[in-house]
Protein backbone atom coordinates (compact mmCIF):
# COMPACT_ATOMS: atom_id res chain seq x y z
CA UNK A 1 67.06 69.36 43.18
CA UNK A 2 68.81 70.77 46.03
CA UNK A 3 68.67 68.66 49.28
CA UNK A 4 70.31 69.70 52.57
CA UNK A 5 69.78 69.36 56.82
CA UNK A 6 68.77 72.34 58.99
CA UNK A 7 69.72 71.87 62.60
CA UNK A 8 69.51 74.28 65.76
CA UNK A 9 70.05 75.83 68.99
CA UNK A 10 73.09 73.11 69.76
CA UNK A 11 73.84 74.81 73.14
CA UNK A 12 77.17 72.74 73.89
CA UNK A 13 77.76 73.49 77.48
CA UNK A 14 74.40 73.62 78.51
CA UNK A 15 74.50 71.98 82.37
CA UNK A 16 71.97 70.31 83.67
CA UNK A 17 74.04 69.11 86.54
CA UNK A 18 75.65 66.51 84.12
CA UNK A 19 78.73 69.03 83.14
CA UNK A 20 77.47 69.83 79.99
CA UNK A 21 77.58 65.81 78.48
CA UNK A 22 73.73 66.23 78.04
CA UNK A 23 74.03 69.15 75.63
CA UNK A 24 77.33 67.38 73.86
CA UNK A 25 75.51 64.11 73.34
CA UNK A 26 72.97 65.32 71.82
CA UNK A 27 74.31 67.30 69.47
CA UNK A 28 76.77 64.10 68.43
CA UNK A 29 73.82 62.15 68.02
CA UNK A 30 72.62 64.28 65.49
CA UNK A 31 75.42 64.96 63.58
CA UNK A 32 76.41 60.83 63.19
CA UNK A 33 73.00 61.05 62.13
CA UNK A 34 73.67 62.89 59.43
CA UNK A 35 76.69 61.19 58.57
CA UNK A 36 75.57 57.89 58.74
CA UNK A 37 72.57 58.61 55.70
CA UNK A 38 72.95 56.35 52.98
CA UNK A 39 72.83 59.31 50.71
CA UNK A 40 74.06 62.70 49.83
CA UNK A 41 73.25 66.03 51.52
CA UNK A 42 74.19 69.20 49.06
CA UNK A 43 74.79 70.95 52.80
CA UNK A 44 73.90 71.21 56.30
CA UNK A 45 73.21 74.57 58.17
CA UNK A 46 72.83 75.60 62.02
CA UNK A 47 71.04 78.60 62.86
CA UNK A 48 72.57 79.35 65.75
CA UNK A 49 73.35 79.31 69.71
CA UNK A 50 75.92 76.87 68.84
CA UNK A 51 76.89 77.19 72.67
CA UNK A 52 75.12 78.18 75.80
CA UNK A 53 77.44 80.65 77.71
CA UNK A 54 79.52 81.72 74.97
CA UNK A 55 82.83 80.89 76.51
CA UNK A 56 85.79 79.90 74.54
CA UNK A 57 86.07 76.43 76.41
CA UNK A 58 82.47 75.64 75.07
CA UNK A 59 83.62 76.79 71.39
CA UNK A 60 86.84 74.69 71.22
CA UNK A 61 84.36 71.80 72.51
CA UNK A 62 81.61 72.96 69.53
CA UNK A 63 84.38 73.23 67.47
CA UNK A 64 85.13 69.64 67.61
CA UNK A 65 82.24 68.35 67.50
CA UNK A 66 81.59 70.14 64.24
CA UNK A 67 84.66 69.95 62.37
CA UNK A 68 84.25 65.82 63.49
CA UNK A 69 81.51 65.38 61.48
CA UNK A 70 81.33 64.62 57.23
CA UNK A 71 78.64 67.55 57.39
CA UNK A 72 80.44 70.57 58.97
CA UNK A 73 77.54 72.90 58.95
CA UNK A 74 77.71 76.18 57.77
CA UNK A 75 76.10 78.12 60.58
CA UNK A 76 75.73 81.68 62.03
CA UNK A 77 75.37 83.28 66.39
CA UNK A 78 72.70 83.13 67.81
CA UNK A 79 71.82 85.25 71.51
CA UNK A 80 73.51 82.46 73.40
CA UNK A 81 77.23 83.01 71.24
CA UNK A 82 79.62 85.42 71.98
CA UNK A 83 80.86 87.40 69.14
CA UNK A 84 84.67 87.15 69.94
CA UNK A 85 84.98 83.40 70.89
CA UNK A 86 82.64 82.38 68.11
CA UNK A 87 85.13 83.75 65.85
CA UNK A 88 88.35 82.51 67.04
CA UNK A 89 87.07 79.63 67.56
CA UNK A 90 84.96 78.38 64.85
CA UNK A 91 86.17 80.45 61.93
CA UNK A 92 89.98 80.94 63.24
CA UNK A 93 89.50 84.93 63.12
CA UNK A 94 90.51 87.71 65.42
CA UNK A 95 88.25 87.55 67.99
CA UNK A 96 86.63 90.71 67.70
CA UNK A 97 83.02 91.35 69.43
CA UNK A 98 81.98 94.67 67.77
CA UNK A 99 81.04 93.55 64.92
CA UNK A 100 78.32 91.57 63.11
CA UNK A 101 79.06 87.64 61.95
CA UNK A 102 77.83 87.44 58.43
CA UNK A 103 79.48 85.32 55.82
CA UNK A 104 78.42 84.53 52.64
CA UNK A 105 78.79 80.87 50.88
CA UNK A 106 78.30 80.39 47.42
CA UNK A 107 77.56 76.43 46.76
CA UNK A 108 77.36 74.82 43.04
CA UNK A 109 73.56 74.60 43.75
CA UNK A 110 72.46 77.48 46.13
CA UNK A 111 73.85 80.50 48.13
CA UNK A 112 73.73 80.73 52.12
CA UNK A 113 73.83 84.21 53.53
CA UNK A 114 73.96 83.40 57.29
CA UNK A 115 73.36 86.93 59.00
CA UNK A 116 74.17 87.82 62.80
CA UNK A 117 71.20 89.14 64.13
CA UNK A 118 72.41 88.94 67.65
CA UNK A 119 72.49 91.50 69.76
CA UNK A 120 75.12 91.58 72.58
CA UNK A 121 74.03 90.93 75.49
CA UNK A 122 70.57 90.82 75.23
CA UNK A 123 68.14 88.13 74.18
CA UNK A 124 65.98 89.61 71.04
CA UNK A 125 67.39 89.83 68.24
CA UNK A 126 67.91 92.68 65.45
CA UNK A 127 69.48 92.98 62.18
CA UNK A 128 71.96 95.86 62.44
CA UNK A 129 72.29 97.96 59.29
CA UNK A 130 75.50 96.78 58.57
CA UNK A 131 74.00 93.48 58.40
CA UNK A 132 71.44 94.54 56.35
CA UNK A 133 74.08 96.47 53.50
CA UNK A 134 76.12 93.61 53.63
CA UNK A 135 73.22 90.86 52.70
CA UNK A 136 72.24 93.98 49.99
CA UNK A 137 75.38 93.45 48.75
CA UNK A 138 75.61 90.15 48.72
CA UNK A 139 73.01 89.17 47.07
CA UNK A 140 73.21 91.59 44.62
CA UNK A 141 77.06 90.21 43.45
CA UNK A 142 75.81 86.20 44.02
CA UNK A 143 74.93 83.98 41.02
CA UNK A 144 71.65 84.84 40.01
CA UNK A 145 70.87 81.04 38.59
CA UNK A 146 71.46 79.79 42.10
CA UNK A 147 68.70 80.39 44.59
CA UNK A 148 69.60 81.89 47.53
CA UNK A 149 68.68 81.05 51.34
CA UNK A 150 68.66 84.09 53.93
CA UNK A 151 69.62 82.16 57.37
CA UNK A 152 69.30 83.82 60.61
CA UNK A 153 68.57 82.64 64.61
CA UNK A 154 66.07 84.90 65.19
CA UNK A 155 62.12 84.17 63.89
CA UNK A 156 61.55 88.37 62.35
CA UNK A 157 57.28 87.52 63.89
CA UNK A 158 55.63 85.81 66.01
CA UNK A 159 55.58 82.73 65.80
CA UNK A 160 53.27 81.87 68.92
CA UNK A 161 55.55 80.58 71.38
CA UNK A 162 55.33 82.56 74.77
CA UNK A 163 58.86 81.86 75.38
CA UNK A 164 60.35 83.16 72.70
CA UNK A 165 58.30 85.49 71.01
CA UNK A 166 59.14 88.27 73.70
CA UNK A 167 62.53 87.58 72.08
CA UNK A 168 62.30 87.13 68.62
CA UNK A 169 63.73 89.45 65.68
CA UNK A 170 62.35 93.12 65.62
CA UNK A 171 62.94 95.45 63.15
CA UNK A 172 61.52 92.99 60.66
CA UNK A 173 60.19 95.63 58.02
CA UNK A 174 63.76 96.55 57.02
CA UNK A 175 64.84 92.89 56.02
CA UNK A 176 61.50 92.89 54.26
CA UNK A 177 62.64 95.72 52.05
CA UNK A 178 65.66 93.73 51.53
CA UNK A 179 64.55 90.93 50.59
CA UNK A 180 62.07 92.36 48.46
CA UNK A 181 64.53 93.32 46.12
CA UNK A 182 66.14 90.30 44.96
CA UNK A 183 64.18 87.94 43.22
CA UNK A 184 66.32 85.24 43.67
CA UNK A 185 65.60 84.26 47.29
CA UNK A 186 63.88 81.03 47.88
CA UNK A 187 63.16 81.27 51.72
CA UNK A 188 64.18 82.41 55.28
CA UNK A 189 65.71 80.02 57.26
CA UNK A 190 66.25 80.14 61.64
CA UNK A 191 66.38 78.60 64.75
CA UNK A 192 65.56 80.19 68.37
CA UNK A 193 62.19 78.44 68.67
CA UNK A 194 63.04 75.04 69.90
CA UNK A 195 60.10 74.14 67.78
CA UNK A 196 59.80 73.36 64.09
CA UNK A 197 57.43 75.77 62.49
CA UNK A 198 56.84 76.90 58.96
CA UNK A 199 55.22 80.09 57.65
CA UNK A 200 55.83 82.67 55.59
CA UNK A 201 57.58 86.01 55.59
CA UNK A 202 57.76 88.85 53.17
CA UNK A 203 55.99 86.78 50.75
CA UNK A 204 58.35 83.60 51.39
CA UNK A 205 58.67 80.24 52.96
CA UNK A 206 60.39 80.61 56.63
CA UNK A 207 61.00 78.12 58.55
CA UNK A 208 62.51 77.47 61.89
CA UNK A 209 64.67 74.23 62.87
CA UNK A 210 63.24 72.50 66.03
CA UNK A 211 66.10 72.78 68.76
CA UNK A 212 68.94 70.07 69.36
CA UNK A 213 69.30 70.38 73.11
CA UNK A 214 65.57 70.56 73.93
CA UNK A 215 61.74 71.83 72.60
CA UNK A 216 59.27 74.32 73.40
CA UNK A 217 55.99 73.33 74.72
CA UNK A 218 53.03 75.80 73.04
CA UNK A 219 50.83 77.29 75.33
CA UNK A 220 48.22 74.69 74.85
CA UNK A 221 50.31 72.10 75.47
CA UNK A 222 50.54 73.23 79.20
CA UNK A 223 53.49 74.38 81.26
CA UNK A 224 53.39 73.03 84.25
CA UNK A 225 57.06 72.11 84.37
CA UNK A 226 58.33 75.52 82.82
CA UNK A 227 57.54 76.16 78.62
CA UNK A 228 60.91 73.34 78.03
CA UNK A 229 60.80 70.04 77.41
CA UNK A 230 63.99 68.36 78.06
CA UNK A 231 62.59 64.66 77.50
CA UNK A 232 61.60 64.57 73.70
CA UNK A 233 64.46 63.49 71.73
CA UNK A 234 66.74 66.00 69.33
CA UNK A 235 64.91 67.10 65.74
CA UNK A 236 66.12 68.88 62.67
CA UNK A 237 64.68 69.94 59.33
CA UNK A 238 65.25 68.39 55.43
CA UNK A 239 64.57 70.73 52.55
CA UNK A 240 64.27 69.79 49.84
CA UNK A 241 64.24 72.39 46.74
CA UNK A 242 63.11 71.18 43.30
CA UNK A 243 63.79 72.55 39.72
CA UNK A 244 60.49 74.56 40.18
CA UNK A 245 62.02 76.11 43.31
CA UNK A 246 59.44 75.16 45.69
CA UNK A 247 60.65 74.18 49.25
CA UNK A 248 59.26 71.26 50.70
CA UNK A 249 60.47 70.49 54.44
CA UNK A 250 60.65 67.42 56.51
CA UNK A 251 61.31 67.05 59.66
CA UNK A 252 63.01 63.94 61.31
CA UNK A 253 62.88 63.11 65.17
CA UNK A 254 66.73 61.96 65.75
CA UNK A 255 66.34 58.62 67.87
């Protein structure tokens, strides 16, 4: 049994005429969360917009906050990161913009290929076809005894939300084919919707982590003060996936 925490949309920095210390506390009081469980997590993963402008004062902050906690998640950009910041900052690289985020990490029990499907300077998201050789590839060369998880910030459907479905992941068919292909994938994992949700994709779970800093209201939940909700406290996702490799998810409102 493989057991770890899915969190989301962090967006340290986010002011709400406090400066940003909403955002920050929030995201603290999920990871001591995490850290103060009584038992073990096999890993912890955030699927993106780790910050909210993308500056490198809000990744040193992120950075902290991260590398402070017993969890440090593995986690990949979502359309709120900046490319070059994101990597100096949280993975101590050259802080180059052109190109993708994807990184690969191969755990005793599971493999994580968390894929950049950003796209600078707009809000939808897209997996480039470098992206797309380079989670090819890596699956392909990863331990075939291990399931893998394909992790992403972007939903690649609807997933009913008027917010962000305008904005979700397009080119969806192609990751599909990829996916396809390698029988060793156990689900898709994301963020973006400031909602949890579960469905399924390509003929596997996905699921999307409810949002630290706030939720989405659904349409028939009214929107009377904007499609946000600011008040409800932080969430994130358990899976849980047994010797059978079926994912079971859980999700836990962070008091």
């Amino acid at each position: 049994m493989f057991v770890f925490a899915h969190i989301s949309d962090t967006h340290v920095g986010q002011d709400r005429g406090d400066g940003g210390a909403r955002a920050r506390e929030r995201t603290e009081r999920v990871l001591r969360f995490l850290d103060a469980l009584p038992g073990e997590l096999d890993a912890v993963i955030l699927t993106g917009d780790v910050t909210d402008h993308g500056t490198p004062g809000e990744y040193e902050e992120a950075a902290k906050l991260l590398s402070g906690s017993r969890h440090a998640p593995l986690h990949c950009p979502g359309n709120h990161d900046a490319r070059g910041p994101y990597r100096a900052a949280l993975l101590g690289g050259d802080p180059d913009d052109a190109s993708p985020v994807d990184r690969l990490h191969v755990l005793p029990g599971a493999v994580f290929a968390m894929c950049d499907s950003s796209v600078p300077g707009r809000g939808e998201g897209y997996l480039g076809d470098a992206t797309l050789a380079w989670l090819d590839d890596a699956l392909a060369g990863a331990p075939k005894d291990r399931p893998a998880f394909v992790c992403f910030h972007h939903p690649p459907l609807p997933l009913h939300g008027q917010y962000v479905d305008p904005i979700r992941q397009y080119g969806e068919e192609r990751l599909a084919a990829v996916v396809a292909r390698h029988a060793h994938v156990a689900a898709l994992l994301c963020g973006h919707s400031h909602t949890p949700a579960v469905t399924s994709f390509a003929g596997l779970p996905l699921v999307a982590a409810p949002g630290v800093v706030s939720s989405l209201r659904m349409p028939w939940e009214g929107e009377d003060h904007g499609p946000l909700d600011y008040a409800l406290p932080p969430m994130l996702a358990y899976h849980v996936l047994d010797d059978e490799r079926r994912l079971t998810t859980h999700f836990r409102v962070v008091p």
